[in-house]
C-alpha atoms as a PDB file:
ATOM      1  CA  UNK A   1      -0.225 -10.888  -1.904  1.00  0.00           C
ATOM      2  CA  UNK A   2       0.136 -11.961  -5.740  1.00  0.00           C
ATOM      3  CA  UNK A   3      -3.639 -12.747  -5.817  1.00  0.00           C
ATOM      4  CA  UNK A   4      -5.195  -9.662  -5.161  1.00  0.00           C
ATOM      5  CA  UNK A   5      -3.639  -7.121  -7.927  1.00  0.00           C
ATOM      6  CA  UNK A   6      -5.397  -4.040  -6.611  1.00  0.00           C
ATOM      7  CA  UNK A   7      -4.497  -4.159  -2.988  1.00  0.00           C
ATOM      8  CA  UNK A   8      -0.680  -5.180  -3.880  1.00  0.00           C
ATOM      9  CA  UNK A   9      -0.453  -1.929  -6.518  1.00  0.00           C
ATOM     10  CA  UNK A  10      -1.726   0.281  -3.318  1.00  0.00           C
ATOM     11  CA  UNK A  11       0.831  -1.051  -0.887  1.00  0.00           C
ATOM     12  CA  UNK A  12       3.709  -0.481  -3.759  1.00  0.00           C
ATOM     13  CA  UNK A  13       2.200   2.904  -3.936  1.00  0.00           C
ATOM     14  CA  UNK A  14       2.325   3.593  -0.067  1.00  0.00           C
ATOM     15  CA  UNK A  15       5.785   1.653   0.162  1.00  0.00           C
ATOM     16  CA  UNK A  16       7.365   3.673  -2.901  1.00  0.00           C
ATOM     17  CA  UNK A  17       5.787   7.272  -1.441  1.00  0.00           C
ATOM     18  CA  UNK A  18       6.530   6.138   2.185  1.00  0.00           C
ATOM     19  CA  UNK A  19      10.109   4.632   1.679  1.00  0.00           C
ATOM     20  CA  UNK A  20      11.530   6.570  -1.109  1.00  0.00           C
ATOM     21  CA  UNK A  21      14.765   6.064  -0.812  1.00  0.00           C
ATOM     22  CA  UNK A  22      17.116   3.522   0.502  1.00  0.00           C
ATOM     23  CA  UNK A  23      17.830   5.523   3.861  1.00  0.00           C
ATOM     24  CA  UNK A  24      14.407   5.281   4.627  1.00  0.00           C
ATOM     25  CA  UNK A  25      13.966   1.409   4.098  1.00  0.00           C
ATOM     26  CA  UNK A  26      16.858  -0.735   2.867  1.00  0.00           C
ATOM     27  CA  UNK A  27      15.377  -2.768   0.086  1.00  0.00           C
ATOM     28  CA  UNK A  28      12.990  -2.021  -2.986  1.00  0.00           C
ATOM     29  CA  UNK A  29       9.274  -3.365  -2.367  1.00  0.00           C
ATOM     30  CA  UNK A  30      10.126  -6.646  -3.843  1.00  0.00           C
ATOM     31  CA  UNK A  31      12.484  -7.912  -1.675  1.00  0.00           C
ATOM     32  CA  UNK A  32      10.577  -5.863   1.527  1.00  0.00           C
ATOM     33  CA  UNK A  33       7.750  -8.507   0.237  1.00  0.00           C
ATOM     34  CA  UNK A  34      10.170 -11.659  -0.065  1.00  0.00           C
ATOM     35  CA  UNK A  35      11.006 -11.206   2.654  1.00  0.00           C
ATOM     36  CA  UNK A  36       8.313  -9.683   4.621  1.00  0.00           C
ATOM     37  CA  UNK A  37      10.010  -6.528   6.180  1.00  0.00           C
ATOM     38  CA  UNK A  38       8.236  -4.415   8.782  1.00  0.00           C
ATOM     39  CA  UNK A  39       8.040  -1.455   6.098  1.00  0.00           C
ATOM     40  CA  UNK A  40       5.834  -3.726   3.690  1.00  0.00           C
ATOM     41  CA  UNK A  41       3.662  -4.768   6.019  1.00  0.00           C
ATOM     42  CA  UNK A  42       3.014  -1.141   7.075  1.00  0.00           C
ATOM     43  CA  UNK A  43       2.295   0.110   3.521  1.00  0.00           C
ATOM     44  CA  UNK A  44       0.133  -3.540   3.215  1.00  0.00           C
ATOM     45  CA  UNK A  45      -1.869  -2.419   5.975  1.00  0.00           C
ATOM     46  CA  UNK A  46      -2.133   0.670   5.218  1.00  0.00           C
ATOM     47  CA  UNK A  47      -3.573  -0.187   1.802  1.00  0.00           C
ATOM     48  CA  UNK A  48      -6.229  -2.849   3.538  1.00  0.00           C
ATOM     49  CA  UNK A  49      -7.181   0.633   5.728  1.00  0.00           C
ATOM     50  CA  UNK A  50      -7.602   2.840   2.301  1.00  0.00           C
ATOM     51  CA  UNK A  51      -9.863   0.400   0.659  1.00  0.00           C
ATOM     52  CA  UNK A  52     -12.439   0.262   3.489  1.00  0.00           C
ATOM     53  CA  UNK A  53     -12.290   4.300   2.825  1.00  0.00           C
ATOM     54  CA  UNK A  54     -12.033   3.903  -0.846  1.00  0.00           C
ATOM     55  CA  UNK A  55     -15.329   1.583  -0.876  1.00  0.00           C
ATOM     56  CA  UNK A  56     -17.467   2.925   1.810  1.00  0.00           C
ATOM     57  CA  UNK A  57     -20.829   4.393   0.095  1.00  0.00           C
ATOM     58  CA  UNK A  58     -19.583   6.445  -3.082  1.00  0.00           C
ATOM     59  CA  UNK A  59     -23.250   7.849  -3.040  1.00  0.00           C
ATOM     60  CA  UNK A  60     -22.936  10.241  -0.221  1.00  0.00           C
ATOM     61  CA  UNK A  61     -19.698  11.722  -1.866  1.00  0.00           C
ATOM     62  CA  UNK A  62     -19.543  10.840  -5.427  1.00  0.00           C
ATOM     63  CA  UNK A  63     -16.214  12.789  -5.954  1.00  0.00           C
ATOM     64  CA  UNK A  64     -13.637  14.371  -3.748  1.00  0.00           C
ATOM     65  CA  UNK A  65     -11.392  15.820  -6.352  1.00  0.00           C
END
């Protein structure tokens, strides 16, 4: 996922808040993306789920926080 910047910083987020430590998933979120573990492509798809959210029609609710 090297070419889209945005959606890869989302799944580190969701990975990193997800996974925190090593109990929880066994490697860091470069190697779970080497290698393609089951816990980075959770926190991928999770990320391709936000942005719909994230993007959907900012003029019916300009601001949540």
């Amino acid at each position: 996922m090297q070419h889209d910047l945005c959606l890869r910083a989302a799944a580190r987020a969701i990975y990193d808040a997800c996974f925190p430590t090593e109990e929880l998933a066994p490697v860091g979120f470069d190697d779970a993306e080497r290698y393609g573990t089951i816990h980075y492509r959770r926190a991928v798809e999770a990320a391709q789920k936000a942005r719909m959210h994230l993007q959907y029609d900012r003029e019916m609710q300009p601001s949540l926080f």
